[in-house]
Protein backbone atom coordinates (compact mmCIF):
# COMPACT_ATOMS: atom_id res chain seq x y z
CA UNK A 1 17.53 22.19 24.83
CA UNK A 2 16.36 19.25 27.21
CA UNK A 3 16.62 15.51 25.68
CA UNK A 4 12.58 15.17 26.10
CA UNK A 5 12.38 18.34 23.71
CA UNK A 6 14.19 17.09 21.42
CA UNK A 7 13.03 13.76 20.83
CA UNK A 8 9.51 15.11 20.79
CA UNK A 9 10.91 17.67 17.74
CA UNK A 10 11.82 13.66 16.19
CA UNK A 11 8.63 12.04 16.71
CA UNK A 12 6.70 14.81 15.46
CA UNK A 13 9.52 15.50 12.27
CA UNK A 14 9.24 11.13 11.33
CA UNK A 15 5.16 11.04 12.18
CA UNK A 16 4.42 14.21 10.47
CA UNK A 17 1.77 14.35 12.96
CA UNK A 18 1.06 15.59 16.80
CA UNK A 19 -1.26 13.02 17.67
CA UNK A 20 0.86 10.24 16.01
CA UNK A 21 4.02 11.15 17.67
CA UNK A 22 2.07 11.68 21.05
CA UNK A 23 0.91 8.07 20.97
CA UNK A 24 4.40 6.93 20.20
CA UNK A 25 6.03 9.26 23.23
CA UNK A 26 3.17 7.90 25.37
CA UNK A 27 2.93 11.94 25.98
CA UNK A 28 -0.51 14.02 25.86
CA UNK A 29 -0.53 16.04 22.64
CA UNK A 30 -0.59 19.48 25.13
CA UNK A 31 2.36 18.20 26.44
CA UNK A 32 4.12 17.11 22.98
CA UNK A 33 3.06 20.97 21.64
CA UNK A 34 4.54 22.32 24.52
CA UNK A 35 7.84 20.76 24.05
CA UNK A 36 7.88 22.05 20.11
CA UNK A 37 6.80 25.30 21.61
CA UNK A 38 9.94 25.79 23.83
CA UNK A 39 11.97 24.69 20.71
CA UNK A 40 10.54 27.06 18.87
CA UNK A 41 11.14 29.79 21.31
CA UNK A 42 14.64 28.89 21.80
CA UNK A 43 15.22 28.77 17.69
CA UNK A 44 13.22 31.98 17.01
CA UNK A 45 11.55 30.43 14.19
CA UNK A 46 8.86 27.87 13.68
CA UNK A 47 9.21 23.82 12.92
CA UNK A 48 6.29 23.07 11.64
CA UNK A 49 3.40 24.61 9.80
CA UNK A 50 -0.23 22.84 10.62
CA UNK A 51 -2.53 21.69 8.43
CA UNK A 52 -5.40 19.76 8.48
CA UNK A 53 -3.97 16.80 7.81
CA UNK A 54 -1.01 17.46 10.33
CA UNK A 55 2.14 19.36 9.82
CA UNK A 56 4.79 19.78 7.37
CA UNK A 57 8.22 20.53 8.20
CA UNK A 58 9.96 24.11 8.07
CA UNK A 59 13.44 24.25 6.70
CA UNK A 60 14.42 25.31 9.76
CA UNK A 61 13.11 21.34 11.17
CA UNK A 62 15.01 19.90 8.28
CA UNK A 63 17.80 21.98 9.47
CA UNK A 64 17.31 20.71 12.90
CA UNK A 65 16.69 16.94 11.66
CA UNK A 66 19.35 16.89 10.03
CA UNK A 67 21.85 18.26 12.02
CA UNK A 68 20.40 15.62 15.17
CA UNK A 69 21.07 13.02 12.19
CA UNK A 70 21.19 9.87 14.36
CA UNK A 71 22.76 10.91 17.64
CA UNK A 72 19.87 11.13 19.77
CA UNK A 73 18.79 8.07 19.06
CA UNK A 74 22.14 6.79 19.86
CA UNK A 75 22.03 8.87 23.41
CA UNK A 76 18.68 7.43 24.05
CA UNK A 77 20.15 4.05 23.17
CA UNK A 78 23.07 4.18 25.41
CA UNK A 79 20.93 5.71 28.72
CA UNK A 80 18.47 2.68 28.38
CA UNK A 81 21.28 0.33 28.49
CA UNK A 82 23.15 1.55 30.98
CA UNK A 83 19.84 1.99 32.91
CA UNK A 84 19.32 -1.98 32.09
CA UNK A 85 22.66 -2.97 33.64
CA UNK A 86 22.10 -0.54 36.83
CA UNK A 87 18.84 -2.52 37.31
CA UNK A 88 16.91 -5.78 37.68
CA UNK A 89 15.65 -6.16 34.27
CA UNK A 90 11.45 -7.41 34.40
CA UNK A 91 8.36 -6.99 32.00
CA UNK A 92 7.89 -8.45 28.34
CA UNK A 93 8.97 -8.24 24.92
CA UNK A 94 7.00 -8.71 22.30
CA UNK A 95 8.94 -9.82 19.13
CA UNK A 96 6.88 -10.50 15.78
CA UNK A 97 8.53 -12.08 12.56
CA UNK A 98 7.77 -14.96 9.88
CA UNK A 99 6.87 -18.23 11.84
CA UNK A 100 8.58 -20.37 10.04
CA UNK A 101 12.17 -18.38 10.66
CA UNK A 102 10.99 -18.05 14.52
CA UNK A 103 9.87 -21.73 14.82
CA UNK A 104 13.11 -23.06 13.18
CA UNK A 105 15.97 -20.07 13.45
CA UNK A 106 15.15 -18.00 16.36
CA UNK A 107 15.16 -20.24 19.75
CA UNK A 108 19.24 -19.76 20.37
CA UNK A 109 18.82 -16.22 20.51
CA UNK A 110 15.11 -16.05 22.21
CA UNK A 111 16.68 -18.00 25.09
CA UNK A 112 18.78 -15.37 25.84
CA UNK A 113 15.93 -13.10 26.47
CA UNK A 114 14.34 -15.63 28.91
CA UNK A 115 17.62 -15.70 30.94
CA UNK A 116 17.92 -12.28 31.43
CA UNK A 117 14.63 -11.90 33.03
CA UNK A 118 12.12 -11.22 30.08
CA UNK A 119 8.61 -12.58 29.50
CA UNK A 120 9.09 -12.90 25.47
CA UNK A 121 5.98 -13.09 23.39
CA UNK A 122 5.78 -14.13 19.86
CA UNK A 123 3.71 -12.85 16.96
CA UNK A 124 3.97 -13.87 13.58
CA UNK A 125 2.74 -11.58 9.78
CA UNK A 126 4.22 -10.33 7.24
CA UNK A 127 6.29 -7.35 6.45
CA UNK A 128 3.96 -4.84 5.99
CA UNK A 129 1.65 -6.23 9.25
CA UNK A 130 5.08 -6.28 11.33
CA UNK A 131 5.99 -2.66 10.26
CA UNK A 132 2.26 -1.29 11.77
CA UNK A 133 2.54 -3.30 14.81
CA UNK A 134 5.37 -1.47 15.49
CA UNK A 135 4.56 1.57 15.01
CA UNK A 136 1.37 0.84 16.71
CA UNK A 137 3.55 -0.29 19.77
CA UNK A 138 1.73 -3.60 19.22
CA UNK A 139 5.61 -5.31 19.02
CA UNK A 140 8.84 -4.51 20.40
CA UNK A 141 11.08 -5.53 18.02
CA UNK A 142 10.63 -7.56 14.59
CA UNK A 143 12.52 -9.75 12.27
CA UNK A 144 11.80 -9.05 8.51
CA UNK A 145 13.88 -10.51 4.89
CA UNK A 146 13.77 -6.53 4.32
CA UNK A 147 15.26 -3.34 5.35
CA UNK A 148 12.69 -0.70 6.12
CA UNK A 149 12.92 2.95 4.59
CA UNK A 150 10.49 4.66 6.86
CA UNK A 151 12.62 6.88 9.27
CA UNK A 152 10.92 5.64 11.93
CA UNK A 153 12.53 2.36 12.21
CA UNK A 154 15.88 1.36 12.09
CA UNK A 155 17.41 -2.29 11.67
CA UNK A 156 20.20 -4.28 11.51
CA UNK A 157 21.19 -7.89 10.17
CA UNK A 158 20.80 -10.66 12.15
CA UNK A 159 21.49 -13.48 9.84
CA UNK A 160 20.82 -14.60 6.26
CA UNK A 161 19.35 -17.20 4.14
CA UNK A 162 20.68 -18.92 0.96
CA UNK A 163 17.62 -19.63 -1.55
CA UNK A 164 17.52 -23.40 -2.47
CA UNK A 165 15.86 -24.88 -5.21
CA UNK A 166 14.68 -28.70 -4.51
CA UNK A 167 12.37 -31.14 -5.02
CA UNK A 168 11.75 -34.86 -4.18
CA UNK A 169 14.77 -36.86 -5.44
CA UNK A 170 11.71 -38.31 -8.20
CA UNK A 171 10.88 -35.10 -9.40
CA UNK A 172 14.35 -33.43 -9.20
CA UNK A 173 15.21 -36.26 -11.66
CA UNK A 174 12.24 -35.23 -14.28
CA UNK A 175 13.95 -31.99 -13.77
CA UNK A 176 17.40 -32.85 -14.67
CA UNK A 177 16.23 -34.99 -17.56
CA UNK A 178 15.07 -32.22 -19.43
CA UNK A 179 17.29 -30.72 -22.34
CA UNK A 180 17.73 -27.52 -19.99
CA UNK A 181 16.68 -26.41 -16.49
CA UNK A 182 13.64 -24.44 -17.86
CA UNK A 183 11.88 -26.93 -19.57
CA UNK A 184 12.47 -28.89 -16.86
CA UNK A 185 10.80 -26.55 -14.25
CA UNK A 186 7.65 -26.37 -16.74
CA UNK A 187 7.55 -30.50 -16.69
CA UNK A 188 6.45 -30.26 -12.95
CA UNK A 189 4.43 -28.22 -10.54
CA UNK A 190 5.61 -25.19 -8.90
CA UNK A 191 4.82 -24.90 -5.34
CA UNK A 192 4.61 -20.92 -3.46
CA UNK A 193 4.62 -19.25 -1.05
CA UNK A 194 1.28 -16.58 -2.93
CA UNK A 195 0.71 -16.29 -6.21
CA UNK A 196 3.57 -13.54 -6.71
CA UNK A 197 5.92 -16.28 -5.60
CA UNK A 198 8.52 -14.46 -4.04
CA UNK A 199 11.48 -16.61 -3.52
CA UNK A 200 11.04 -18.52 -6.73
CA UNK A 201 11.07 -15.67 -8.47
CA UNK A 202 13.91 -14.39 -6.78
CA UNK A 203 16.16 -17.63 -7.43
CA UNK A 204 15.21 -17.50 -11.16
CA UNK A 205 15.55 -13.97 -11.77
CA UNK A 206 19.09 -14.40 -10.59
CA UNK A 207 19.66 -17.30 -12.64
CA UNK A 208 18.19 -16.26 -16.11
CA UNK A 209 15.23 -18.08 -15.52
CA UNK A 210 11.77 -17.40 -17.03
CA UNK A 211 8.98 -17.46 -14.29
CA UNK A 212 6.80 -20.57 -15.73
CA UNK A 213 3.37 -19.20 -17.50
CA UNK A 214 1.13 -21.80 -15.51
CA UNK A 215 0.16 -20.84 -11.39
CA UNK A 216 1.33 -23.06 -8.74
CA UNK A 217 0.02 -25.77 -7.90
CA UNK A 218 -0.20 -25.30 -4.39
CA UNK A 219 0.21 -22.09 -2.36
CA UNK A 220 0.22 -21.75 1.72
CA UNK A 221 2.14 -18.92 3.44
CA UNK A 222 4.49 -20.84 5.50
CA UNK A 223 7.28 -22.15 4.34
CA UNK A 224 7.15 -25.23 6.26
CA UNK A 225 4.03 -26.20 4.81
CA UNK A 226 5.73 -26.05 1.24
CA UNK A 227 8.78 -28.33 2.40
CA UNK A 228 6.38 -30.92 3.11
CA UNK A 229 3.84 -30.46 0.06
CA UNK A 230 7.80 -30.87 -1.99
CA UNK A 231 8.92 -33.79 0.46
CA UNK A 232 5.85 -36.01 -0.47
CA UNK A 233 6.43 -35.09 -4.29
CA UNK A 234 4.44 -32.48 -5.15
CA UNK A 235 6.58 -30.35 -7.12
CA UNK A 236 9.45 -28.07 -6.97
CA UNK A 237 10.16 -24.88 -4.51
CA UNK A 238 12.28 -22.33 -3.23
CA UNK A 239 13.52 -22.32 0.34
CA UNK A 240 15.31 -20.78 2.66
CA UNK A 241 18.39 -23.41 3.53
CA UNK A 242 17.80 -23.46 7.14
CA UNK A 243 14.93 -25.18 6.12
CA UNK A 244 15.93 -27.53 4.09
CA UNK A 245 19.56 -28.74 6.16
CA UNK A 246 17.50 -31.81 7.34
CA UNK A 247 15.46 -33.18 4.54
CA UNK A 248 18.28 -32.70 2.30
CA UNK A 249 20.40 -34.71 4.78
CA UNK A 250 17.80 -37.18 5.16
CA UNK A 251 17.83 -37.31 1.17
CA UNK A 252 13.73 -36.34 1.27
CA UNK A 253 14.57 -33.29 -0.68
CA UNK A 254 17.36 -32.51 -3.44
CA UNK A 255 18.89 -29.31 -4.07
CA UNK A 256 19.35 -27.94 -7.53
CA UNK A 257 23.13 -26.36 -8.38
CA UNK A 258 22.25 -22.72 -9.42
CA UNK A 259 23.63 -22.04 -12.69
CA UNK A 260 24.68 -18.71 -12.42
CA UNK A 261 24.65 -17.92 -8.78
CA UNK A 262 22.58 -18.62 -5.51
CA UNK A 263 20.34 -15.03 -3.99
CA UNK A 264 21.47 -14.69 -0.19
CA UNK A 265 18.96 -12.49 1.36
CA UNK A 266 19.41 -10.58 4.92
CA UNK A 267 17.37 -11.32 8.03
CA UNK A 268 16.96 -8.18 9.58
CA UNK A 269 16.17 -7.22 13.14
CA UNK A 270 13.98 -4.01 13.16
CA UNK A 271 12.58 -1.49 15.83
CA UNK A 272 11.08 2.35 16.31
CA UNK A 273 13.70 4.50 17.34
CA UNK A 274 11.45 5.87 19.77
CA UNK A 275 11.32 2.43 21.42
CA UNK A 276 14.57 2.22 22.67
CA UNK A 277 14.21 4.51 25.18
CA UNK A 278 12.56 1.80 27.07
CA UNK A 279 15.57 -0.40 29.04
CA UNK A 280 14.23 -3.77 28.22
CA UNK A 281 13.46 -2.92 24.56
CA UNK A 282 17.04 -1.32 24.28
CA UNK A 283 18.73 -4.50 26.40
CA UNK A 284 16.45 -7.06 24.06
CA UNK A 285 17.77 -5.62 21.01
CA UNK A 286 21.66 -5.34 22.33
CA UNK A 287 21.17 -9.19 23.80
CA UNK A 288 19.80 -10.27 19.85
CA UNK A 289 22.73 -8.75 17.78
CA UNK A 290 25.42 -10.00 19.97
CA UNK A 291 24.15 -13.33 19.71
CA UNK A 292 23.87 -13.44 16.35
CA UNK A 293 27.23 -12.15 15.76
């Protein structure tokens, strides 16, 4: 069974689809049948049945899948890289993930890309917008606050953020006057990221909290924008701390103690598994976890 065989019997098995895993290969979908063809040749039994729709695994694929498990991946991973230090690395990555994490966390480990040769582009969205861009081949590699579950992508951690709640030292002390930390979050404004507000219902879920009944007062999707709607006393927030090390230095913002404990969420670097085959994407991912380590 050849390598290109196999990893077409993947793309095909995680896409659920000929045409999907075709565009992903960058192979013609004659091409991509043949490949399952052979497989199914040398097997003796089929790997998919077809249906409109596209195909749905045979037990004999799930066998297959599951006996593959990750190792191909981690052949594919290991060629690319050693193909990437046998050669003069060139071309561009494209790397999407929340702008205010890129614009404030990310340039240590971008330069690293830029020394090794790499054009980098940025793109910024959300998690669901990041996760079709990649499999759309639309971005290289991504940084999300999640860990995906499609099989498709894989990930790993690349840092993490401690949740903060602050305010403007004026506000924070309308806060702390009140007979306990609830009432005292009604008494002023909530500021959010959307109306489900995410991290502020994250930090108070953890801490007993009840989500306040009224809407925020202000909402913006970037995070930067709501440390400066908090800094000029607008009302309270939830932040990420590596937002917040200045202002709170500065004494523009004050941090609330959590009472029972503070939410840590990941930061995860994410990618197809199909992508790695490519040497830069497979050197730009090594190059990003050992930095952050």
């Amino acid at each position: 069974m050849s390598l290109s065989h196999l990893r077409s019997f993947i793309e095909v098995y995680r896409h659920r689809s000929f045409t999907a895993a075709a565009r992903a290969l960058g192979l013609t979908q004659p091409a991509l049948s043949q490949h399952v063809a052979s497989l199914e040749g040398q097997l003796g039994r089929p790997l998919f049945d077809r249906h409109a729709r596209g195909v749905l695994p045979t037990a004999a694929a799930d066998d297959l899948a599951a006996r593959l498990g990750s190792s191909l991946d981690d052949a594919e991973t290991a060629l690319a890289s050693a193909q990437a230090r046998s050669a003069m690395l060139t071309g561009t990555i494209h790397l999407a993930g929340p702008a205010d994490f890129l614009a404030e966390g990310c340039a240590p480990l971008l330069a690293r890309l830029q020394k090794a040769g790499l054009t980098v582009r940025i793109d910024v969205g959300g998690r669901e917008a990041l996760y079709e861009k990649l499999f759309s081949d639309e971005v290289d590699l991504a940084i999300t606050a999640s860990a995906p579950v499609d099989a498709r992508l894989d990930h790993a951690r690349i840092a993490e953020e401690r949740l903060l709640l602050v305010a403007a030292p004026g506000a924070m002390r309308v806060i702390d006057a009140a007979r306990d930390l609830e009432t005292g979050l009604q008494a002023i404004p909530c500021v959010a990221y959307d109306l489900d507000r995410p991290l502020v219902r994250s930090w108070l879920e953890q801490n007993g909290i009840a989500l306040p009944d009224v809407s925020p007062a202000y909402t913006a999707p970037d995070l930067r924008l709501l440390r400066g709607l908090v800094s000029e006393g607008a009302g309270w927030t939830v932040l990420p701390d590596y937002l917040c090390t200045d202002a709170l230095r500065a004494k523009r913002l004050v941090a609330r103690a959590a009472p029972v404990s503070t939410p840590v969420n990941p930061l995860n670097l994410v990618w197809a598994r199909s992508a790695l085959r490519h040497p830069r994407i497979a050197f730009a991912r090594k190059t990003l976890l050992q930095a952050s380590a």
